[in-house]
N, C-alpha and C. Protein backbone atom coordinates (compact mmCIF):
# COMPACT_ATOMS: atom_id res chain seq x y z
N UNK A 1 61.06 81.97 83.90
CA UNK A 1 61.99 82.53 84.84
C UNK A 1 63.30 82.84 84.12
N UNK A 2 63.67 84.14 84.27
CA UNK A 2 64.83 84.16 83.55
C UNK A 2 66.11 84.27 84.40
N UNK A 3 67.44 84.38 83.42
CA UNK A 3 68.37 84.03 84.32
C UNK A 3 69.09 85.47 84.26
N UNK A 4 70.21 85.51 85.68
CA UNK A 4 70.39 87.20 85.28
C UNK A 4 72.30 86.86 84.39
N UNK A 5 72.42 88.12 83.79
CA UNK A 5 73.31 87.98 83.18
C UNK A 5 74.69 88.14 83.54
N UNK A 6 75.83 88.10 83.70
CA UNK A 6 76.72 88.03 84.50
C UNK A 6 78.18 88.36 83.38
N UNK A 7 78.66 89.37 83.27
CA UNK A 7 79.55 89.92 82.43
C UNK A 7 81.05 89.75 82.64
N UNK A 8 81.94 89.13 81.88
CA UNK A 8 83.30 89.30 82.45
C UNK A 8 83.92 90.54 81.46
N UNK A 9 85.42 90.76 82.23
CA UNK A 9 86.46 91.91 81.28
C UNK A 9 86.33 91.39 80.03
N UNK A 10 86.81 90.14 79.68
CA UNK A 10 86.21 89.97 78.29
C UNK A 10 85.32 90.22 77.41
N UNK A 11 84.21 90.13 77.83
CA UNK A 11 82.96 90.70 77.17
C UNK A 11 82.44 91.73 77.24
N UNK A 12 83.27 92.84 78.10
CA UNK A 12 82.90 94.48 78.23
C UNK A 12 84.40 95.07 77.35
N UNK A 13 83.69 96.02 76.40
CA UNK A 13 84.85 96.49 75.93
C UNK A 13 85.27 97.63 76.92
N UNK A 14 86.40 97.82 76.83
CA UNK A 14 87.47 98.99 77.68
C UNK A 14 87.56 100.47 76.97
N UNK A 15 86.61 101.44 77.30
CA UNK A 15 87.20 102.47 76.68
C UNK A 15 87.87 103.29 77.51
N UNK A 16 88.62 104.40 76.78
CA UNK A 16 89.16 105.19 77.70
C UNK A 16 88.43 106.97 77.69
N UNK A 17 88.69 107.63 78.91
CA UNK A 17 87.55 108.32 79.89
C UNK A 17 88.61 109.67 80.21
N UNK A 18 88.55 110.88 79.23
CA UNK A 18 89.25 112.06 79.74
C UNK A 18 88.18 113.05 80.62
N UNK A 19 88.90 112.78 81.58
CA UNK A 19 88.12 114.03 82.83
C UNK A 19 88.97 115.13 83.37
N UNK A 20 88.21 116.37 83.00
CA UNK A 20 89.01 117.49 82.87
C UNK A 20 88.59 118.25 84.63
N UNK A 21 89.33 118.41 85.37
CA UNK A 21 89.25 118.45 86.88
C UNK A 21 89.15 120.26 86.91
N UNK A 22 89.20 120.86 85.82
CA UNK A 22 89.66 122.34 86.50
C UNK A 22 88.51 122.78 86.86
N UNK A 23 88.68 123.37 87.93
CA UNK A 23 87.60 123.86 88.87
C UNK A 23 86.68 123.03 89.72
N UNK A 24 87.08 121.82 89.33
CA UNK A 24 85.58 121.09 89.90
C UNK A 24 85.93 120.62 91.74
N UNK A 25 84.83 119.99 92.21
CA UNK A 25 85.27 119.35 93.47
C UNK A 25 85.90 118.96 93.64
N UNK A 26 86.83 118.26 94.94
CA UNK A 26 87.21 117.27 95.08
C UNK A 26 86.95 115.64 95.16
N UNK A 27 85.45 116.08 96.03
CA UNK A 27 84.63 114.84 96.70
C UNK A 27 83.44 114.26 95.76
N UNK A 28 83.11 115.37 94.37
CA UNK A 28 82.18 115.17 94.03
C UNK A 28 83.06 114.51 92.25
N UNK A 29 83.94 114.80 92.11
CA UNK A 29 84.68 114.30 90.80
C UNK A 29 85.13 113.01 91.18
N UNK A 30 85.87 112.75 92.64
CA UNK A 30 86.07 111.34 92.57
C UNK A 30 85.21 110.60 92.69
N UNK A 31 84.52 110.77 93.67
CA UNK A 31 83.07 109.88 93.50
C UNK A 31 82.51 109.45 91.85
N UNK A 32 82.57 110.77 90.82
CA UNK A 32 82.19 110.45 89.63
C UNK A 32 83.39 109.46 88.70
N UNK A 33 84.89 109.78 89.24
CA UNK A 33 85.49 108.75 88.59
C UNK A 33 85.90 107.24 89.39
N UNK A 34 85.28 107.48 90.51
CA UNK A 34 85.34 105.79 91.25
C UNK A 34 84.36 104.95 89.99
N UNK A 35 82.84 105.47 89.81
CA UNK A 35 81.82 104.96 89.40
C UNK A 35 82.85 104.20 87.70
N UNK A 36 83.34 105.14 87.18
CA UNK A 36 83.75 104.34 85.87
C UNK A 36 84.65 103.93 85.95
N UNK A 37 85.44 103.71 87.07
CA UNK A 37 86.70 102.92 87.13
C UNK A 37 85.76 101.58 87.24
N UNK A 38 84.68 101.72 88.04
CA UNK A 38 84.12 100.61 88.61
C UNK A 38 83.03 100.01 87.61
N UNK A 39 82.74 100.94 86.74
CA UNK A 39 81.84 100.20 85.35
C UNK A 39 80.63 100.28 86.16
N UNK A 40 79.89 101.33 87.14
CA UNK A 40 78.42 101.83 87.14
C UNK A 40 78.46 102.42 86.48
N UNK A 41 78.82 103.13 85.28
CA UNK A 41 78.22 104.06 84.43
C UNK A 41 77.51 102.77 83.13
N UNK A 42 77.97 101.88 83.15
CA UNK A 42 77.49 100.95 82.32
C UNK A 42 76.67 100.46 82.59
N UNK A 43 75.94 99.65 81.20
CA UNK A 43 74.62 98.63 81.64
C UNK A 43 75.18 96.90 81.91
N UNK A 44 76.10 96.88 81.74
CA UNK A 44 76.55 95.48 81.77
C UNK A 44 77.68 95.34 83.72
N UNK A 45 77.59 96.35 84.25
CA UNK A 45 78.15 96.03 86.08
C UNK A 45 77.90 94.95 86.30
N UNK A 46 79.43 94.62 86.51
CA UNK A 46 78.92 93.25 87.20
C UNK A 46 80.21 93.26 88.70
N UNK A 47 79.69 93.16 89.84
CA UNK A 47 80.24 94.15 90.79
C UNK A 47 81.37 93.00 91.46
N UNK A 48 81.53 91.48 90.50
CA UNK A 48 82.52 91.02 91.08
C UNK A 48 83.90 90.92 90.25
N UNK A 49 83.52 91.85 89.13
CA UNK A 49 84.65 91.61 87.67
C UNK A 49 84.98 93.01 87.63
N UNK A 50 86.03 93.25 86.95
CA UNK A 50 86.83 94.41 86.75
C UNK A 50 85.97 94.91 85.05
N UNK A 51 84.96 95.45 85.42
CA UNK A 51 84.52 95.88 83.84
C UNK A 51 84.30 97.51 83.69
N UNK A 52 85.53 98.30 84.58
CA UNK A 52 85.08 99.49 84.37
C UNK A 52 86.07 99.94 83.23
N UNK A 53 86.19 101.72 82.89
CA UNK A 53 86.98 101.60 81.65
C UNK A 53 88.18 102.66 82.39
N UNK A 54 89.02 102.69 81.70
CA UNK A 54 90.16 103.60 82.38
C UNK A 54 90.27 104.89 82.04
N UNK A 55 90.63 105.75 82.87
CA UNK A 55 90.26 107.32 83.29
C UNK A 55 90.95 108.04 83.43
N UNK A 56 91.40 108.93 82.29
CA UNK A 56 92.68 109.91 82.70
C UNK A 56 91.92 111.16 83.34
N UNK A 57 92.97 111.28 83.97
CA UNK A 57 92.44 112.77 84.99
C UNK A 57 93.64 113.86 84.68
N UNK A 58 93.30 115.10 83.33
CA UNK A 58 93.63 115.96 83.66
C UNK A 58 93.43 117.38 84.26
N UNK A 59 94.23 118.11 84.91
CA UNK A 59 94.36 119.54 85.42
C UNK A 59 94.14 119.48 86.59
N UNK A 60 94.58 118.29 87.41
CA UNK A 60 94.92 118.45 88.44
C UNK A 60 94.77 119.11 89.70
N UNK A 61 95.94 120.03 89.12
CA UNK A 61 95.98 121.37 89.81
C UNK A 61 95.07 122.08 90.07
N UNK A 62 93.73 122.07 89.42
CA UNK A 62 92.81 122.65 89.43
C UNK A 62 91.81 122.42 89.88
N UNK A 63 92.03 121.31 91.03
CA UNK A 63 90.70 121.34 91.77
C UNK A 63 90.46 122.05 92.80
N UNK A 64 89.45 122.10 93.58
CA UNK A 64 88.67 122.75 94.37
C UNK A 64 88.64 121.65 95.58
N UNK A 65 88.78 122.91 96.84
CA UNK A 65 87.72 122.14 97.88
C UNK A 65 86.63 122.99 98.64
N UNK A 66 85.82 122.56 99.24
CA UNK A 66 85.03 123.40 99.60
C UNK A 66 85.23 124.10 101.35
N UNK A 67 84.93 125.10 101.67
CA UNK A 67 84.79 125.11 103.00
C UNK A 67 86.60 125.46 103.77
N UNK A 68 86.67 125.22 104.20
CA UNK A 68 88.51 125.65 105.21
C UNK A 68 89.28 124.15 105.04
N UNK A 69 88.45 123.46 104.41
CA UNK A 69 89.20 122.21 103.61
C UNK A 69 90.46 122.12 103.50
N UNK A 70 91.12 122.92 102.40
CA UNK A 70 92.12 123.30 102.08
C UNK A 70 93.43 123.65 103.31
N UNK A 71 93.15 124.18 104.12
CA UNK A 71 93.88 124.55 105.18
C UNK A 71 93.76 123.57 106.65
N UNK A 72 92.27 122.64 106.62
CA UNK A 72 92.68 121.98 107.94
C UNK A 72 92.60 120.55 107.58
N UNK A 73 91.72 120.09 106.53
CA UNK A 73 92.23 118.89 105.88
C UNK A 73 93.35 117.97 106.00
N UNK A 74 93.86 117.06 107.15
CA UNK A 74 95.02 116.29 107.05
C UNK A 74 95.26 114.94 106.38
N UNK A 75 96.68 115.12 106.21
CA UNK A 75 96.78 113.90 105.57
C UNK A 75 97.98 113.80 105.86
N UNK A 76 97.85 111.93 106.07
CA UNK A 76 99.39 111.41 106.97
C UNK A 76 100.04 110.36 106.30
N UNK A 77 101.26 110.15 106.87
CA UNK A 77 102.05 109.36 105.75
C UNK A 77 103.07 109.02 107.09
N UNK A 78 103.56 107.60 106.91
CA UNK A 78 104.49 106.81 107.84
C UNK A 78 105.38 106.39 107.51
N UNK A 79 106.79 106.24 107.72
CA UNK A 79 107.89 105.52 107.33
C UNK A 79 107.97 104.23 108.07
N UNK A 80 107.17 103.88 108.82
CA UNK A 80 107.23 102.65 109.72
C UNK A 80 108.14 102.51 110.72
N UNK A 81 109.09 104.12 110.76
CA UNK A 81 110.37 103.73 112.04
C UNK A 81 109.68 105.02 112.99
N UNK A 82 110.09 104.58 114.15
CA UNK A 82 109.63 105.17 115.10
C UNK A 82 109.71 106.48 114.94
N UNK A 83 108.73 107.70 115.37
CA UNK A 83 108.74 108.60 115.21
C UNK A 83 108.38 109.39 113.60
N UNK A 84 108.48 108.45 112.72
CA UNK A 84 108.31 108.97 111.35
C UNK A 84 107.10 109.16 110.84
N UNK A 85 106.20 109.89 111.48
CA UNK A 85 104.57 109.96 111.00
C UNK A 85 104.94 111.33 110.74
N UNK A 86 104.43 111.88 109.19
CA UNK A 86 104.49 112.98 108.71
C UNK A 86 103.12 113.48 108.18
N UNK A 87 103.06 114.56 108.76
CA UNK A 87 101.74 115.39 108.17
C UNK A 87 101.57 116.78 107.46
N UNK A 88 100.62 116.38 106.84
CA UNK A 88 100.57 117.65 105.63
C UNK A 88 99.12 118.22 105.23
N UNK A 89 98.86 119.71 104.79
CA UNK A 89 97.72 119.64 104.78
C UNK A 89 97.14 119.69 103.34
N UNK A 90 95.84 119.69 102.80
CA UNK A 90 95.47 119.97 101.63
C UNK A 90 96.30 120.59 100.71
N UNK A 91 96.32 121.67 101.29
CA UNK A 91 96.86 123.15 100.49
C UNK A 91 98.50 122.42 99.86
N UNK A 92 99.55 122.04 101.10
CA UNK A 92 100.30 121.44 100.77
C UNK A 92 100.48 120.03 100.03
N UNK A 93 99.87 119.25 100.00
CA UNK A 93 99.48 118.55 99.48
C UNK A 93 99.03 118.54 97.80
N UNK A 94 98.35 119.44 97.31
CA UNK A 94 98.18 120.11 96.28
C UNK A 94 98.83 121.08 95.66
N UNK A 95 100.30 121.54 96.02
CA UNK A 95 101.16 122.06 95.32
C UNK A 95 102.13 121.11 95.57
N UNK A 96 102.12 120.40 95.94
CA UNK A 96 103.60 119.32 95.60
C UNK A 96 103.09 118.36 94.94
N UNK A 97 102.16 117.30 95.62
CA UNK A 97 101.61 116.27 94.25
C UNK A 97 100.12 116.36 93.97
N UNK A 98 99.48 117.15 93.31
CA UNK A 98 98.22 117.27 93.23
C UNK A 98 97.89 115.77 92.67
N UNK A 99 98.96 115.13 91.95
CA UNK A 99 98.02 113.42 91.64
C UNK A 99 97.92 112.68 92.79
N UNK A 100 98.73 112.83 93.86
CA UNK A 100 98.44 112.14 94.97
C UNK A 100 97.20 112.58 95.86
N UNK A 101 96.99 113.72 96.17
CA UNK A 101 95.56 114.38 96.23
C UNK A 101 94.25 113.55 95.72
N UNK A 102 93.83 113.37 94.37
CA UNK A 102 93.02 112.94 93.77
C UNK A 102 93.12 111.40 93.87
N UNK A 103 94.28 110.87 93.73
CA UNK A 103 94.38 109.38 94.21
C UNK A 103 93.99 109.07 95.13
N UNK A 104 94.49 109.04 96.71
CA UNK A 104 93.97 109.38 97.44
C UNK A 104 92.03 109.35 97.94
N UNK A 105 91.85 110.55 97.26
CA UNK A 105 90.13 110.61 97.42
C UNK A 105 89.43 109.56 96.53
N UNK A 106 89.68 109.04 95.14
CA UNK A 106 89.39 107.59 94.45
C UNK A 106 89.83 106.40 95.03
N UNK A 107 90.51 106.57 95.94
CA UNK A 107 90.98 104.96 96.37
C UNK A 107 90.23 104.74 97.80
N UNK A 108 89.77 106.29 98.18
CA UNK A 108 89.04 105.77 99.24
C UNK A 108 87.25 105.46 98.84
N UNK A 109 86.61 105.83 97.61
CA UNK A 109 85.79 105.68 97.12
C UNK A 109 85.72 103.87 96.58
N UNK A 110 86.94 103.39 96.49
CA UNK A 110 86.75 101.91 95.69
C UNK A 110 86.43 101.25 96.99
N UNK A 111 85.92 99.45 96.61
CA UNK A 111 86.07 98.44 97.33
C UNK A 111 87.80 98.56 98.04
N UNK A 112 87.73 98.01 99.02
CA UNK A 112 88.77 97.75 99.87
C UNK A 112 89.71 96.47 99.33
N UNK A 113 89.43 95.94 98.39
CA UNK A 113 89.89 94.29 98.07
C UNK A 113 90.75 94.27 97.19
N UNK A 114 91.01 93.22 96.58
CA UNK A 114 92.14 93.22 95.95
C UNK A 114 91.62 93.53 94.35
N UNK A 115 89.99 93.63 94.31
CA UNK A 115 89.50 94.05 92.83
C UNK A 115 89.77 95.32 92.80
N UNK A 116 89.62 96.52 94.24
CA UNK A 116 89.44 97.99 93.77
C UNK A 116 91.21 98.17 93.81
N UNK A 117 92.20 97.51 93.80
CA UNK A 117 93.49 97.96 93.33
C UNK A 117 93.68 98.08 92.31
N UNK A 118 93.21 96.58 91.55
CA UNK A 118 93.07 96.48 90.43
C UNK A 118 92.40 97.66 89.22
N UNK A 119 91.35 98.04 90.24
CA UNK A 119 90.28 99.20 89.70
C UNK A 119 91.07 100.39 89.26
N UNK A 120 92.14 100.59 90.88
CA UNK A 120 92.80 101.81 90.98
C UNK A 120 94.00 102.34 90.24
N UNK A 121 94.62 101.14 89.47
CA UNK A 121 95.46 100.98 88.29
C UNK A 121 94.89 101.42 87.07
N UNK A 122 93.81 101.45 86.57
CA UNK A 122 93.08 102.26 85.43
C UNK A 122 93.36 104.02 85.68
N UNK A 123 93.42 104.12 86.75
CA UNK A 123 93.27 105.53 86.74
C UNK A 123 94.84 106.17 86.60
N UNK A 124 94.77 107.46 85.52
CA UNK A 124 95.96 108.40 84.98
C UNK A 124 95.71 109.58 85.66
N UNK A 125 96.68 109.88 86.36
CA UNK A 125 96.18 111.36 86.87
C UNK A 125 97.62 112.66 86.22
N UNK A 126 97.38 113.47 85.09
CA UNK A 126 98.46 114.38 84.91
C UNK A 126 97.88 115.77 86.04
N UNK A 127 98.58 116.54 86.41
CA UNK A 127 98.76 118.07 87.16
C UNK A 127 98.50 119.01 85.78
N UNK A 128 98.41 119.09 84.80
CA UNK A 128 98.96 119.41 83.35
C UNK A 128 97.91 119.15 82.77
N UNK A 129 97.57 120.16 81.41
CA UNK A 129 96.25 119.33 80.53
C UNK A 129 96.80 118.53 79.48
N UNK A 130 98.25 118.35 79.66
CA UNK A 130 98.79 117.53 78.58
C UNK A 130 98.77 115.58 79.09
N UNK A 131 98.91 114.94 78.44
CA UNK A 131 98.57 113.53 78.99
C UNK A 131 99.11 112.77 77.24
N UNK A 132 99.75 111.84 78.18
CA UNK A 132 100.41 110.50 76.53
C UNK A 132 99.51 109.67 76.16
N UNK A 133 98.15 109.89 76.36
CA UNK A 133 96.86 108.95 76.01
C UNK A 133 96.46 109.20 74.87
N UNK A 134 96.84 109.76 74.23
CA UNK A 134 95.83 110.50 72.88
C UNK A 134 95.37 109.61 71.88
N UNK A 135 96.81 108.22 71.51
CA UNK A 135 96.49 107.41 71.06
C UNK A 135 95.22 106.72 71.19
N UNK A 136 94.93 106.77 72.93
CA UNK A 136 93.87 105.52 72.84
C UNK A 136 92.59 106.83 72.67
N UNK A 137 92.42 107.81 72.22
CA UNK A 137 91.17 108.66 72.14
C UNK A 137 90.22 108.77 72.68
N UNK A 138 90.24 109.25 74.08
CA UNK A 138 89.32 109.01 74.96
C UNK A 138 88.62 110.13 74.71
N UNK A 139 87.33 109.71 75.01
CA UNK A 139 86.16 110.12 75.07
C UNK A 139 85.72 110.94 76.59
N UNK A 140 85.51 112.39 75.87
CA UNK A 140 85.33 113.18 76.95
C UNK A 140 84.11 112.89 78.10
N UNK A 141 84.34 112.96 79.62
CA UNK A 141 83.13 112.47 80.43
C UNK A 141 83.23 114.01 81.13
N UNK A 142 81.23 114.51 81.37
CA UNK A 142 81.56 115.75 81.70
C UNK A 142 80.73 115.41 83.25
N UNK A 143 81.50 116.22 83.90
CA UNK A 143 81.15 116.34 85.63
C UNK A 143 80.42 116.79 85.76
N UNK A 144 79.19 116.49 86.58
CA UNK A 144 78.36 117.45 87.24
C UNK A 144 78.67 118.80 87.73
N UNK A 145 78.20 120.19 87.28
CA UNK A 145 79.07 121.29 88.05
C UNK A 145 77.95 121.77 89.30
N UNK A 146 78.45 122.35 89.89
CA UNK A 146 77.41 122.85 90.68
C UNK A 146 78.16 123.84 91.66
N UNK A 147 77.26 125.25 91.67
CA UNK A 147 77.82 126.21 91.61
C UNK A 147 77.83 126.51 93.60
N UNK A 148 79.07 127.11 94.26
CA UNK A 148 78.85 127.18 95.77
C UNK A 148 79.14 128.81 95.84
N UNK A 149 78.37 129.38 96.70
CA UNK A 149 79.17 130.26 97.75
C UNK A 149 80.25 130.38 97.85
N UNK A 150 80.79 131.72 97.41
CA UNK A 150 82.46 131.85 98.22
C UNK A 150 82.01 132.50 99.46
């Protein structure tokens, strides 16, 4: 009978993960960078430890949504004083902070707990294909493309 193996951050090395967003989905890129924030792309997951690797996300600007997305898509934001619920849509949303956009859709892809914050701190998001990571030499991850209907 064997025993199963059980991996901590320690014993998974950390690499780092350039994902180039231009053109691609919205729903279908974060989903692909929840997975390596979260270390399913690895053989060593271990789904109660932080063993994914960290993920810069550039070009931003350049994602896609599918469908009238873009225009009826909401998204809300509160100041906590009465009356201060502010709304905005995709479109807007994506010319003022396109990293908040993509954040956003990865944070709703993680665990809810205090590991997928943790998770959600790995992730770099530039608007720009420029990014201050170069040092750590990340290794390009390529997205599924898949082609839609205009």
């Amino acid at each position: 009978m064997g025993l199963t193996k059980s991996f901590t951050k320690e014993k998974s090395p950390r690499n780092w993960v350039l994902v180039d967003l231009q053109g691609q989905v919205l729903g279908r890129a974060a989903s692909r960078i929840a997975m390596i924030l979260r270390g399913k792309t690895k053989g060593q997951f271990t789904s109660h430890d932080d063993v994914g690797d960290f993920v810069v996300a550039i070009n931003a600007k350049g994602v896609r949504l599918t469908g009238n997305k873009m225009q009826e898509k909401m998204y809300y934001q509160h100041s906590e004083y009465i009356g201060g619920l502010k709304e905005f849509t995709a479109e807007k949303l994506l010319e003022r902070k396109p990293e908040e956009l993509i954040r956003r859709a990865v944070k709703g892809m993680l665990p809810k707990t205090f590991l997928g914050k943790k998770q959600l701190k790995k992730l770099k998001i530039y608007p720009g294909a420029d990014h201050p990571h170069r040092a750590q030499t990340p290794e390009v991850a390529s997205l599924p493309t898949r082609q839609y209907k205009k």
